[in-house]
C-alpha atoms as a PDB file:
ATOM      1  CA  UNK A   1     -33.345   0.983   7.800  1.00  0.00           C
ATOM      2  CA  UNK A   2     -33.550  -2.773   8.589  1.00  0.00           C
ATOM      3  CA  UNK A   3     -35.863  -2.363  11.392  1.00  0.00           C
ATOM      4  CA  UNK A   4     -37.947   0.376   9.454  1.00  0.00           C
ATOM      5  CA  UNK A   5     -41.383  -1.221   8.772  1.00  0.00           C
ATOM      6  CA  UNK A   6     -41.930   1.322   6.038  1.00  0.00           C
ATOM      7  CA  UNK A   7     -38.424   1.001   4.133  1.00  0.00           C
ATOM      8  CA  UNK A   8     -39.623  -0.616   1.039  1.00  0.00           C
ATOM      9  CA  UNK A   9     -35.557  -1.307   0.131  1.00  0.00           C
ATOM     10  CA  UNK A  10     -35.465  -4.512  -0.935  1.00  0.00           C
ATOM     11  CA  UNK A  11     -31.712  -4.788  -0.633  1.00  0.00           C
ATOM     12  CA  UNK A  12     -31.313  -3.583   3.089  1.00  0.00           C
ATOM     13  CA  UNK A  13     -34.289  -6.607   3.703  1.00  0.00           C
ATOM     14  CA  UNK A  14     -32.108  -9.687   2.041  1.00  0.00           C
ATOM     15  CA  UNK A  15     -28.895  -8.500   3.564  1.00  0.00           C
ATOM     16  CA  UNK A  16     -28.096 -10.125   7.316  1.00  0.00           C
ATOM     17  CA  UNK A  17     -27.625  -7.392   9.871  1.00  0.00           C
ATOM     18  CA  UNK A  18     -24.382  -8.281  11.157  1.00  0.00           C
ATOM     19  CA  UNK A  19     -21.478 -10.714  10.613  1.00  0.00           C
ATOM     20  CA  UNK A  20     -19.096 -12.066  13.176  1.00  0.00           C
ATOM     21  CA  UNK A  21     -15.465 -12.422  13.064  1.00  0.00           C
ATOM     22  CA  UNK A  22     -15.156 -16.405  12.731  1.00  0.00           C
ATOM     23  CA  UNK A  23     -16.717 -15.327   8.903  1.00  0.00           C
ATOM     24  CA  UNK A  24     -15.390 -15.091   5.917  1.00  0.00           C
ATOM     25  CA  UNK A  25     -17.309 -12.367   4.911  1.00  0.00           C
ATOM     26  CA  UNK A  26     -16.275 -10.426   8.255  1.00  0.00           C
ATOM     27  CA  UNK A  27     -14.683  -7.148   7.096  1.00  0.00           C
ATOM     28  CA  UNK A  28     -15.409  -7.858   3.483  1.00  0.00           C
ATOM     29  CA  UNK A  29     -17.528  -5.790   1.241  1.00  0.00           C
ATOM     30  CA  UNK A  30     -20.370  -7.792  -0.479  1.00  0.00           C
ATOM     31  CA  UNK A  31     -19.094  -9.620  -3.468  1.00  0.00           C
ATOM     32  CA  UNK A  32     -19.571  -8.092  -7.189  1.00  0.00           C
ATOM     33  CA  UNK A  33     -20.407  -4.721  -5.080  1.00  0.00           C
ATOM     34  CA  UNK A  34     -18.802  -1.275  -6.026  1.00  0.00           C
ATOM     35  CA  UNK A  35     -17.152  -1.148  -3.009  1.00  0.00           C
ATOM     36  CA  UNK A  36     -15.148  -4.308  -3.947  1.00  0.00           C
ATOM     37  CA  UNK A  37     -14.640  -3.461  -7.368  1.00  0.00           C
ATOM     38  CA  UNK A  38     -12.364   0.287  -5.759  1.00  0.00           C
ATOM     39  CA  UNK A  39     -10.824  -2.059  -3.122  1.00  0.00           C
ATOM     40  CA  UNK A  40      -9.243  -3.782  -6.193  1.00  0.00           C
ATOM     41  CA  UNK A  41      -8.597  -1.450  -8.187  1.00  0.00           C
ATOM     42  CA  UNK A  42      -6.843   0.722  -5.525  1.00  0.00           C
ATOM     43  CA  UNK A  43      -4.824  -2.721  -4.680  1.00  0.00           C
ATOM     44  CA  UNK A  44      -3.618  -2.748  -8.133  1.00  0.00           C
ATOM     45  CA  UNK A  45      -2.751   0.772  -8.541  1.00  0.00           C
ATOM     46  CA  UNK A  46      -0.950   0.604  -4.984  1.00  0.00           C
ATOM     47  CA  UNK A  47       0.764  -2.801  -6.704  1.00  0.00           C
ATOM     48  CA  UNK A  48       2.195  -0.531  -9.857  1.00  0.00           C
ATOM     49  CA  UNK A  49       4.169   2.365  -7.414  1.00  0.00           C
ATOM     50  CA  UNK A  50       5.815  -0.084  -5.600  1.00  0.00           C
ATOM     51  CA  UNK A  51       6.846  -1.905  -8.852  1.00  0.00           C
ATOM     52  CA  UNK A  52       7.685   1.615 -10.176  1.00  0.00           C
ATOM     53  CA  UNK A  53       9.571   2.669  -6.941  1.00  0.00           C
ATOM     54  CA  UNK A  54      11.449  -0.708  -7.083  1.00  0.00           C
ATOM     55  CA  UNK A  55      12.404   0.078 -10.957  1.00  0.00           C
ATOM     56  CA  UNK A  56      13.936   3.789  -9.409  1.00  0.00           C
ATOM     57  CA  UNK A  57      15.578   2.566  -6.997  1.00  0.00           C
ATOM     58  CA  UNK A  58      17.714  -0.188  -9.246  1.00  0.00           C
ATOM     59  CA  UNK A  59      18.309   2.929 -11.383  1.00  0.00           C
ATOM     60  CA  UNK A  60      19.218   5.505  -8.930  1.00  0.00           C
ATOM     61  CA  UNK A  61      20.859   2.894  -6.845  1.00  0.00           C
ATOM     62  CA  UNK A  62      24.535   1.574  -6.351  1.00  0.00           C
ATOM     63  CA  UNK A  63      24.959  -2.120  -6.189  1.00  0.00           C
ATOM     64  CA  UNK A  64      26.888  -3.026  -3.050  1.00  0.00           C
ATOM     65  CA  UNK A  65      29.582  -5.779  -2.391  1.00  0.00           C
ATOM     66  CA  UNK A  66      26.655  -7.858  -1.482  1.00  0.00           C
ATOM     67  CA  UNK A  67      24.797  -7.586  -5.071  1.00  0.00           C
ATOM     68  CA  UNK A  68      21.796  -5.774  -3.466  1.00  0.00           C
ATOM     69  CA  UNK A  69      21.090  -2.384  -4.962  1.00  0.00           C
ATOM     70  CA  UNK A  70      21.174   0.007  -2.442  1.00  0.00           C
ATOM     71  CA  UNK A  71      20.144   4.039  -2.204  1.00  0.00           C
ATOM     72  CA  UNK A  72      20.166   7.114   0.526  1.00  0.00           C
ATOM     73  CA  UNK A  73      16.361   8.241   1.615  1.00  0.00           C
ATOM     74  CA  UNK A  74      17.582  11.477   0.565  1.00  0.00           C
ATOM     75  CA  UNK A  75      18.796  10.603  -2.799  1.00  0.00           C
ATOM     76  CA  UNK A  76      15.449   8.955  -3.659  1.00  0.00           C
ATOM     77  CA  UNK A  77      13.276  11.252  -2.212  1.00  0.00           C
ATOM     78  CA  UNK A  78      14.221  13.606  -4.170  1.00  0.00           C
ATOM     79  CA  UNK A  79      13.874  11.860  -7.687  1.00  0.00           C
ATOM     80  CA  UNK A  80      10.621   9.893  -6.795  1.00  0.00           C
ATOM     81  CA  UNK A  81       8.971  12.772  -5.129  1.00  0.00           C
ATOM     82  CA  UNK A  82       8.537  14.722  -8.742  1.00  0.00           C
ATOM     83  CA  UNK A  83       6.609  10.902  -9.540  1.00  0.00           C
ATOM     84  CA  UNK A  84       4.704  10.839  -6.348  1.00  0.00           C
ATOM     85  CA  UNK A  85       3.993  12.721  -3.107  1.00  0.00           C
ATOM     86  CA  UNK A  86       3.877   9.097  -1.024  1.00  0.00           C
ATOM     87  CA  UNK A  87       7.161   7.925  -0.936  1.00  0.00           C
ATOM     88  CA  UNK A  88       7.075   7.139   2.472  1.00  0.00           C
ATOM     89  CA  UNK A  89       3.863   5.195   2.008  1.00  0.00           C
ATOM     90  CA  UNK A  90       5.010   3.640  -0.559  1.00  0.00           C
ATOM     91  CA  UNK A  91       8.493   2.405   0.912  1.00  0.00           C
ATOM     92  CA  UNK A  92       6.420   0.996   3.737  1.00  0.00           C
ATOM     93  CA  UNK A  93       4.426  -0.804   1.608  1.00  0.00           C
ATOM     94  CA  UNK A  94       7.163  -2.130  -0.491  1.00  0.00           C
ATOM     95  CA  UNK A  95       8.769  -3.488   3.033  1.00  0.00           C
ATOM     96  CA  UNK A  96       6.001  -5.289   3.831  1.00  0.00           C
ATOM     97  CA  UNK A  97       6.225  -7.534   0.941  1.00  0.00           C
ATOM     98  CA  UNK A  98       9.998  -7.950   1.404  1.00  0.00           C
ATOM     99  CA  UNK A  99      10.531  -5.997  -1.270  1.00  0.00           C
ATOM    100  CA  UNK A 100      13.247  -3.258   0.439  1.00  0.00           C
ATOM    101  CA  UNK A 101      14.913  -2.946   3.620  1.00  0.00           C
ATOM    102  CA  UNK A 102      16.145  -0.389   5.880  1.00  0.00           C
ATOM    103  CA  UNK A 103      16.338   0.368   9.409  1.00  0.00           C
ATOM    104  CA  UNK A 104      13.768   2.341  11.798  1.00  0.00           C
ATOM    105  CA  UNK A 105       9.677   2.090  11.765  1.00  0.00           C
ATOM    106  CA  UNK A 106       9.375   5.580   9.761  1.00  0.00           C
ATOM    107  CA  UNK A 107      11.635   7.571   7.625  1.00  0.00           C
ATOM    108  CA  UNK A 108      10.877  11.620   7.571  1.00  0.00           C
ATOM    109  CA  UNK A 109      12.762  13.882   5.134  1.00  0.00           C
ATOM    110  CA  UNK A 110      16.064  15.880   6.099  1.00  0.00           C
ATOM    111  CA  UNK A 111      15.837  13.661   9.570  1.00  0.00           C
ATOM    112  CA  UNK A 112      16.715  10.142   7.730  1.00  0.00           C
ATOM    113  CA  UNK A 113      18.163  12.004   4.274  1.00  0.00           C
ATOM    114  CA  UNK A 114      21.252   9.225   4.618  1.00  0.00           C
ATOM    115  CA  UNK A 115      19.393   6.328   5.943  1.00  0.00           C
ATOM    116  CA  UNK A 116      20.307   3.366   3.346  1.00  0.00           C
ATOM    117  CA  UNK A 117      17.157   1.617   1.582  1.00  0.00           C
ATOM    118  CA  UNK A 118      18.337  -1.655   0.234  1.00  0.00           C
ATOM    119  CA  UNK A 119      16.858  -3.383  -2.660  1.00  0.00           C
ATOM    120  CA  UNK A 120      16.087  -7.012  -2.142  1.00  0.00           C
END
């Protein structure tokens, strides 16, 4: 619609037609858009469930010699899965802010039921 002489969109006229990666804006959605506003809002919900999922597991956990918290897959699965159906997700997420620990890349239910997820 850029390159349409008869698009009378004034928006699609102002905007540039492509950004590079060396820019900040690279990958970004325009600022003040709708588009930003969801990507925040999901980032904050996603924020909440791993807060929540950390509150279940010191609940549903044991704390170990070490003073971590600690809890089988299986164990939590099954309590957090009535909350949510992305536990998985989720635990991922929650490892990728050093929130948790345990071993392997994925966990899958019934396969990893006693795999140890460790609060940190």
């Amino acid at each position: 619609q850029r390159k349409n002489p008869f698009s009378s969109d004034e928006k699609l006229a102002s905007k540039p037609a492509h950004t590079h990666r060396g820019d900040p804006t690279y990958g970004r959605p325009p600022e003040g858009s709708q588009t930003e506003q969801r990507g925040k809002d999901a980032h904050s919900h996603v924020g909440k469930e791993v807060e929540e999922l950390c509150l279940i597991i010191r609940r549903t956990g044991e704390v170990g010699e070490d003073g971590h918290v600690s809890v089988t897959f299986g164990q939590l699965f099954e309590t957090y899965v009535t909350i949510s159906n992305k536990v998985v997700g989720i635990l991922l997420r929650a490892r990728k802010h050093g929130l948790v620990h345990f071993e392997g890349e994925m966990l899958w239910q019934g396969k990893d039921d006693d795999v140890v997820i460790t609060l940190l």
